[in-house]
Every structure is written in C-alpha cells, then in structure tokens.
N, C-alpha and C. Protein backbone atom coordinates (compact mmCIF):
# COMPACT_ATOMS: atom_id res chain seq x y z
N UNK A 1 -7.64 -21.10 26.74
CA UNK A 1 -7.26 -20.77 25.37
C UNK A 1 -7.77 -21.85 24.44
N UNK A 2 -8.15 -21.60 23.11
CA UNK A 2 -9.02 -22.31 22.67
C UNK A 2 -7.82 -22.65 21.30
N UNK A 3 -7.96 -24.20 21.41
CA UNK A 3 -6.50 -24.22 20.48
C UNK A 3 -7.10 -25.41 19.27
N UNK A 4 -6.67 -25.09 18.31
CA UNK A 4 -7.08 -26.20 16.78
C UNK A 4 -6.63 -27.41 17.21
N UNK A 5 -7.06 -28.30 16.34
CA UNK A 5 -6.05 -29.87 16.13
C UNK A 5 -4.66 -29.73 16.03
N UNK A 6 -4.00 -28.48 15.06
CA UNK A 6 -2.61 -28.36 15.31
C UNK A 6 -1.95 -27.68 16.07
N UNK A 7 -2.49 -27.46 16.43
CA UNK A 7 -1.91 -26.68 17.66
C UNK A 7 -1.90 -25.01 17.92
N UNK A 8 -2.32 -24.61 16.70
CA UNK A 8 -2.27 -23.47 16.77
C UNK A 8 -3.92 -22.92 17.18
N UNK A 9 -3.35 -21.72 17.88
CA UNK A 9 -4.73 -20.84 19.15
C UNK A 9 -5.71 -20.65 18.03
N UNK A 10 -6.93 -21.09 18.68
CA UNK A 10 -8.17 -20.49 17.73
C UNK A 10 -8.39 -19.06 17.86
N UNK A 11 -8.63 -18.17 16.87
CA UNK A 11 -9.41 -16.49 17.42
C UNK A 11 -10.77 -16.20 17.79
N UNK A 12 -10.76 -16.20 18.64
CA UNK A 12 -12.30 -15.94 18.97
C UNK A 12 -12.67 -14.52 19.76
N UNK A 13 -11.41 -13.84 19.13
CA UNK A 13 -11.64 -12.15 19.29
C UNK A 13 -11.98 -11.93 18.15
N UNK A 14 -13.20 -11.33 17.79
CA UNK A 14 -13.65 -10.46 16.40
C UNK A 14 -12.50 -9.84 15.89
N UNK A 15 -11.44 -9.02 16.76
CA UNK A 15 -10.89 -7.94 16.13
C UNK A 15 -9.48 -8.83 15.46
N UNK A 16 -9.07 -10.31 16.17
CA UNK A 16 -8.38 -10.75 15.42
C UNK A 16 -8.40 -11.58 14.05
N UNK A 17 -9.87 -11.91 14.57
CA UNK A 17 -10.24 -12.68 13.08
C UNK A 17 -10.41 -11.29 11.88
N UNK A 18 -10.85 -10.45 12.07
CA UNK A 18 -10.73 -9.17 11.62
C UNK A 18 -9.61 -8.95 10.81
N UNK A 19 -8.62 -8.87 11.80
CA UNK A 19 -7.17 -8.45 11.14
C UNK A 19 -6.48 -9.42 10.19
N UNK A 20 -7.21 -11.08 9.81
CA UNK A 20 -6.56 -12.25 9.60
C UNK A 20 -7.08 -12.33 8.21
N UNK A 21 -7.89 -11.23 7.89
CA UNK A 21 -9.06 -11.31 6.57
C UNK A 21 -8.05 -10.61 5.53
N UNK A 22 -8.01 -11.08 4.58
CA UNK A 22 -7.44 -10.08 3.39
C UNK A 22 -7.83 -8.77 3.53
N UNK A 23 -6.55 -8.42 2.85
CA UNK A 23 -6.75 -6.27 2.83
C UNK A 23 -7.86 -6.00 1.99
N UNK A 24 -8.39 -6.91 0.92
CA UNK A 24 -8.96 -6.06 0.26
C UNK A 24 -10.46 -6.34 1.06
N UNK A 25 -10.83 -7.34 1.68
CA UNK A 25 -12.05 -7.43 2.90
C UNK A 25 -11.94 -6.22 3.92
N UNK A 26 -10.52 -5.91 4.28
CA UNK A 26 -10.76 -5.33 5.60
C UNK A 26 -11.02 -3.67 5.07
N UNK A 27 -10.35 -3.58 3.63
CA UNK A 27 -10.57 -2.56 3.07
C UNK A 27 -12.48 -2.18 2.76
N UNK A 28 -12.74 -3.05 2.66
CA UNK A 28 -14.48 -2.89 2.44
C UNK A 28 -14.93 -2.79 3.68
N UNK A 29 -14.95 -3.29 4.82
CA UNK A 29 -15.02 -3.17 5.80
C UNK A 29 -15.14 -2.24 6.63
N UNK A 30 -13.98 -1.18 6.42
CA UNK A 30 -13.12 -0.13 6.93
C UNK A 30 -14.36 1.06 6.31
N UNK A 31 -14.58 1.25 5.04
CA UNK A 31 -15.48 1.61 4.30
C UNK A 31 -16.86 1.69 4.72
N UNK A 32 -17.24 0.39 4.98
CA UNK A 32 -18.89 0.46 5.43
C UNK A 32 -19.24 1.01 6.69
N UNK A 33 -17.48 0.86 7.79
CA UNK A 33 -17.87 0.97 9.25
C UNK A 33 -17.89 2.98 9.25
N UNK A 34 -17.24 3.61 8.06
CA UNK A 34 -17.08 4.59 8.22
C UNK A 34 -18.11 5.23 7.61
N UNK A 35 -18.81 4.37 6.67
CA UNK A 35 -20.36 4.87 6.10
C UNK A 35 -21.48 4.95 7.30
N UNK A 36 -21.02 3.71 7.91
CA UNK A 36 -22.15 4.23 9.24
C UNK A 36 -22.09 5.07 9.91
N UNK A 37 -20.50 5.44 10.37
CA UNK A 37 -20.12 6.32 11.13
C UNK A 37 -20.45 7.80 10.86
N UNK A 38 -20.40 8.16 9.43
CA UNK A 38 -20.73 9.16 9.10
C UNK A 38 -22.42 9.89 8.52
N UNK A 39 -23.45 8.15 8.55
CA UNK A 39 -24.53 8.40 8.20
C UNK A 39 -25.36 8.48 9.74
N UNK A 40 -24.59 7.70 10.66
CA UNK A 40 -25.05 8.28 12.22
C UNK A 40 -24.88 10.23 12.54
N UNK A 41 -23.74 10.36 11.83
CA UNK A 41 -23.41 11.55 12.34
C UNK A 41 -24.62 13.08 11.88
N UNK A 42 -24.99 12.06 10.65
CA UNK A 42 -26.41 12.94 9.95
C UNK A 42 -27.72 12.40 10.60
N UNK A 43 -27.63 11.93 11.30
CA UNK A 43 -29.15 11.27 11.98
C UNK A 43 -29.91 12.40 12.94
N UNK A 44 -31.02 12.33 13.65
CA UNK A 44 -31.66 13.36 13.76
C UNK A 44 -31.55 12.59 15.46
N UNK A 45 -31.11 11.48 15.96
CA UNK A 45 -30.25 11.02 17.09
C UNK A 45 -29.08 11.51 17.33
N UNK A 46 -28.22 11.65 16.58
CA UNK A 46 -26.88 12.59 16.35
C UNK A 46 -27.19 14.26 17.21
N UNK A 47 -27.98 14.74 16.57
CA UNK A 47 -28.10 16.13 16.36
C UNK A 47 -28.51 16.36 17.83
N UNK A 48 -29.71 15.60 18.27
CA UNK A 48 -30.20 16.22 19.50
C UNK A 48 -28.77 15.43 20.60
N UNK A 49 -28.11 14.51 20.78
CA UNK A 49 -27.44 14.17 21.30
C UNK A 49 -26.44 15.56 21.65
N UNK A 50 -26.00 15.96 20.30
CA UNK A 50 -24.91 17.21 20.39
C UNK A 50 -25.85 18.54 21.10
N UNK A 51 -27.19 18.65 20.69
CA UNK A 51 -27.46 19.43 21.67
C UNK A 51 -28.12 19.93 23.12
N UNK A 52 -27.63 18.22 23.82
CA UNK A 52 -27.65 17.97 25.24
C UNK A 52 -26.63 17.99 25.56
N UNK A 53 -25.40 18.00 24.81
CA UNK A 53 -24.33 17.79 25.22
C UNK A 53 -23.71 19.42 25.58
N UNK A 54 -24.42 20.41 24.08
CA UNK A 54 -24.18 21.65 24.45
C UNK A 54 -24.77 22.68 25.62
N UNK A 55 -25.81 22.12 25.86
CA UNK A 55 -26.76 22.35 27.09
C UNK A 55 -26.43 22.16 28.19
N UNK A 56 -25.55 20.81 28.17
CA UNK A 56 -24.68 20.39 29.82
C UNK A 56 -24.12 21.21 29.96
N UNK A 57 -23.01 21.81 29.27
CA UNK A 57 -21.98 22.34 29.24
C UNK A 57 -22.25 24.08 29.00
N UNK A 58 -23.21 24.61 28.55
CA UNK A 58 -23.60 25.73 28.50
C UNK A 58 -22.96 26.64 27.12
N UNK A 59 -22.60 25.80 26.36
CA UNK A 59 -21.69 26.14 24.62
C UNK A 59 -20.30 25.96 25.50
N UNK A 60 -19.73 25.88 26.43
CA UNK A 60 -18.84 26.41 26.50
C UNK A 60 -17.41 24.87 26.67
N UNK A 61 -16.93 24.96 26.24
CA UNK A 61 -15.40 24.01 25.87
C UNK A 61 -15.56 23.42 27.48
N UNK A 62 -15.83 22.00 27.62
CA UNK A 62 -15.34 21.33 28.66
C UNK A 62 -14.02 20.97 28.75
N UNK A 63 -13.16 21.31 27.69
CA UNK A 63 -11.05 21.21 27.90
C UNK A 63 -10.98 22.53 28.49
N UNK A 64 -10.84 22.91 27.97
CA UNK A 64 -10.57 24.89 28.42
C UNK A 64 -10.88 25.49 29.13
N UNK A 65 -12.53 25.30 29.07
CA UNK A 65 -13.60 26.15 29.81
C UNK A 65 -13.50 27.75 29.22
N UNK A 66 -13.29 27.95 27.93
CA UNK A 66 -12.94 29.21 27.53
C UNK A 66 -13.97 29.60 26.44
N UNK A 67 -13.86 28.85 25.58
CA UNK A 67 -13.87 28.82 24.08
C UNK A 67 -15.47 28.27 23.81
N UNK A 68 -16.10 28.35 22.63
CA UNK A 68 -17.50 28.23 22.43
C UNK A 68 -17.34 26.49 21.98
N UNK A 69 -18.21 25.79 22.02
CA UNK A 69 -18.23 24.52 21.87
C UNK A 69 -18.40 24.41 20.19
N UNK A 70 -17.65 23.73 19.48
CA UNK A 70 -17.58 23.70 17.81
C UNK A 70 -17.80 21.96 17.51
N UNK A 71 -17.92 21.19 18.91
CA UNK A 71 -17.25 19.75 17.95
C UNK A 71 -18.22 19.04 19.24
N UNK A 72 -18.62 18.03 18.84
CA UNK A 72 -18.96 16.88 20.23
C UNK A 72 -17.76 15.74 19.65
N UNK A 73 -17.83 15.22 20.89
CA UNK A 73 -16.12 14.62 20.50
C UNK A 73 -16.44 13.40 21.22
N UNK A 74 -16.37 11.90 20.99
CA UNK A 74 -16.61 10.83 21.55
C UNK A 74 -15.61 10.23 22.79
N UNK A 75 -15.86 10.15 23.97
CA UNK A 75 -14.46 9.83 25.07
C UNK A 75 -14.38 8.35 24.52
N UNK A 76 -15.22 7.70 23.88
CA UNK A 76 -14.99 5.78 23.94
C UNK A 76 -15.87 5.86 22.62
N UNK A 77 -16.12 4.58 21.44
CA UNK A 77 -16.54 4.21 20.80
C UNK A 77 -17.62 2.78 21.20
N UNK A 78 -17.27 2.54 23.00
CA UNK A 78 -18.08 1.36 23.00
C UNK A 78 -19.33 1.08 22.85
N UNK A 79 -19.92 2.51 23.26
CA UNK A 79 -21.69 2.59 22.86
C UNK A 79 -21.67 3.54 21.44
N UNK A 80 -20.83 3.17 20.53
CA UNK A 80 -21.97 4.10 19.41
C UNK A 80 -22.61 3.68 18.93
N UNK A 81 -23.84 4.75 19.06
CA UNK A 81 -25.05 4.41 18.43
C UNK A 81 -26.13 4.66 19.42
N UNK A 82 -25.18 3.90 20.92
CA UNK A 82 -26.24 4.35 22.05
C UNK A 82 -25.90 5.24 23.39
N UNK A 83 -24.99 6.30 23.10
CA UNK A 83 -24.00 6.89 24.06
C UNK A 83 -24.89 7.54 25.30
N UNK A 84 -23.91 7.42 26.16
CA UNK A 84 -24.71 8.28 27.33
C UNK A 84 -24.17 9.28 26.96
N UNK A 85 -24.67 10.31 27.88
CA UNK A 85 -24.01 11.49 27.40
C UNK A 85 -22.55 11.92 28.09
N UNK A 86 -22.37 10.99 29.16
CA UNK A 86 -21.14 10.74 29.79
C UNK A 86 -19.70 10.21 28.74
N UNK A 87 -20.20 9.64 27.76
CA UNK A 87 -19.71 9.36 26.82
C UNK A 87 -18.78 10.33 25.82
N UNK A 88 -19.56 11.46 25.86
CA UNK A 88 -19.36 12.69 25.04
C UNK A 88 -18.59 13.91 25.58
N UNK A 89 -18.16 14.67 24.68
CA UNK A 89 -17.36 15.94 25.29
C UNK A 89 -17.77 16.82 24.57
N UNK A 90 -17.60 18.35 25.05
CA UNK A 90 -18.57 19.59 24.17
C UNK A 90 -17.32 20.03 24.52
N UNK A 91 -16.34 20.54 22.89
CA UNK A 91 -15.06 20.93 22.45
C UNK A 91 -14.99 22.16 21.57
N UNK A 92 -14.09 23.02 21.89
CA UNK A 92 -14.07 23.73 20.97
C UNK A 92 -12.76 22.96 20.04
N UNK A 93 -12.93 23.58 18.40
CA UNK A 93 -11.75 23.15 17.57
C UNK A 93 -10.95 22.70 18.15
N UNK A 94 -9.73 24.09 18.70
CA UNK A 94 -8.59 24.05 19.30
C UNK A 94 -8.50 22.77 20.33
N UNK A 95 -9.35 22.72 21.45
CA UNK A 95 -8.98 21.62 22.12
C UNK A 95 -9.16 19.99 21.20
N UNK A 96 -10.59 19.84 20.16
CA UNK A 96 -10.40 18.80 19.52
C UNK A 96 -9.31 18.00 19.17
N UNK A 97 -8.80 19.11 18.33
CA UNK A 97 -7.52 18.99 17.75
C UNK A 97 -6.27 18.39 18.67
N UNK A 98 -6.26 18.84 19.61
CA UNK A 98 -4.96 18.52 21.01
C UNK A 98 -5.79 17.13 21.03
N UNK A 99 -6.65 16.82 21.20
CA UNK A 99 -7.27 15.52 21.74
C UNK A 99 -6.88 14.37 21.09
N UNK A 100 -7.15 14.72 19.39
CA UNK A 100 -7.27 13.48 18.56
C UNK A 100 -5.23 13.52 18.07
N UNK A 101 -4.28 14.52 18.18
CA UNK A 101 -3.21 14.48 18.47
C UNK A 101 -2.59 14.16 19.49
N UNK A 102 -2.75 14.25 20.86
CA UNK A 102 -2.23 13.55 21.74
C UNK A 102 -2.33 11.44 21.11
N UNK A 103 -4.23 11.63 21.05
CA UNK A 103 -4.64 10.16 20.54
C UNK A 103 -3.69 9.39 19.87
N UNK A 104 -3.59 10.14 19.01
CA UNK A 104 -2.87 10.06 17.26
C UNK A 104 -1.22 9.32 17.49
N UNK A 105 -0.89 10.07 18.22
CA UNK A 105 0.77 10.32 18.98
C UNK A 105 0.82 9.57 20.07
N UNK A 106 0.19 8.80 20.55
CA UNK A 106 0.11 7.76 21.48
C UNK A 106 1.07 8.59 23.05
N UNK A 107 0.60 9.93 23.29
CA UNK A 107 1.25 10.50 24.65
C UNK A 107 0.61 10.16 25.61
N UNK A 108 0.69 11.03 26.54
CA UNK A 108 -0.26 10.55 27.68
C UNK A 108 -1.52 11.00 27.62
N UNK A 109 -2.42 10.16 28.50
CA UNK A 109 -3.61 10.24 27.89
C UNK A 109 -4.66 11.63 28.55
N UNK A 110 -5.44 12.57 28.39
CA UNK A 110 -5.97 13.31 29.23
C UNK A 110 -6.90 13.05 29.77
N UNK A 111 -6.84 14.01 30.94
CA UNK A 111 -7.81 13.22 32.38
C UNK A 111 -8.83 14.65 32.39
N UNK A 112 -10.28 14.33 32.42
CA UNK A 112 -11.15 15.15 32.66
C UNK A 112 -11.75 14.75 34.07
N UNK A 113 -12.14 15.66 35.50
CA UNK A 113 -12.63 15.65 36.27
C UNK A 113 -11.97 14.19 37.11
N UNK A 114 -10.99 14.20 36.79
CA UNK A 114 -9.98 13.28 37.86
C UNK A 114 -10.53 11.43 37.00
N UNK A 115 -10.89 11.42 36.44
CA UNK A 115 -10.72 10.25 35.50
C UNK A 115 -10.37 10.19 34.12
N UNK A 116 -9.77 9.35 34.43
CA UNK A 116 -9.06 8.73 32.55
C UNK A 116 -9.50 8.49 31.80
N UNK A 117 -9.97 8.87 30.21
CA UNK A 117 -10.70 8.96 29.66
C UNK A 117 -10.16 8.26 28.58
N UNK A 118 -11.38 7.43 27.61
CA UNK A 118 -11.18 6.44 26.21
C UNK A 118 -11.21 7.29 25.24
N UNK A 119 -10.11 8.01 25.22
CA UNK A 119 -10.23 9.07 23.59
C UNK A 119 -9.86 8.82 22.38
C-alpha cells in the first residue's frame, strides 16, 4: 500500500482518484466518456461488429432463443473499442431490458452457457 508522509494511503486506482475530483470535473468527464460512447456506437466498426454478432446468432435472441435480435448488448466494458465478439450479446428488446434491470437492481447476476457474465 502506497502511503503519503501523513499517513494517509496514496490512490493509485484511476477510478479513485476519479471519484476524489470535484463534481463539476467528474461531471465533464461523465459527458465526454458518454460522447465517445455514443460516437463509437455510430462508427462503421460499431455496425459491422453488430452484424457478426447477428450472423453468430442467426437474428435470433441469445436470452430467449425466441425473439428477433433488436439490440447488441455489451457482457463487460473492458475492451471497448476493441471487443471480441465473445464480448457481445445479440438481444431482443424484451430480454435487453431484463438485463440492464436485473444490472440496475443489483440481483443476481445471469449466466449464459454455464458462465457468469460482466453485464
């Protein structure tokens, strides 16, 4: 543990020095990370990604196995930008929705193909 002259722990987790920044920083922050997030989502990397993902899966809902695929849905955020496609899920609405609500609601977490998944 990496500790100051007074004694108190240095942060040398990004996400805590992060949280230690004024609101109105983390508020800009919060902003730019969601400008990327959403200018990735228009990228022409984006697009063909979602339609390998619909191709694995054949359109059809990997929750359900019922329903036509409406959403690519991220299992982890640790590669965005460079996801495998293991990374990804081909969702219809309905299951989205259960996904990012279970998330949301901190329940238990769902398991696809017998592993635990970063949703």
């Amino acid at each position: 543990m990496n500790t100051l002259l007074s004694g108190e722990r240095m942060r040398t987790n990004p996400a805590e020095q992060f949280y230690d920044q004024p609101f109105v920083q983390k508020s800009n922050e919060d902003q730019e990370r969601k400008q990327r997030y959403y200018d990735y989502l228009l990228s022409p990397e984006w697009r063909e990604l979602k339609r390998m993902v619909r191709a694995r899966c054949l359109n059809v809902c990997e929750v359900c196995g019922v329903a036509s695929v409406e959403a690519t849905h991220h299992l982890t955020y640790k590669r965005f930008g460079r996801e495998p496609l293991s990374d990804l899920l081909g969702v219809c609405d309905k299951c989205h929705e259960k996904i990012h609500n279970i998330k949301n609601n901190h329940l238990i977490p769902l398991v696809f193909g017998g592993d635990g998944v970063d949703i």
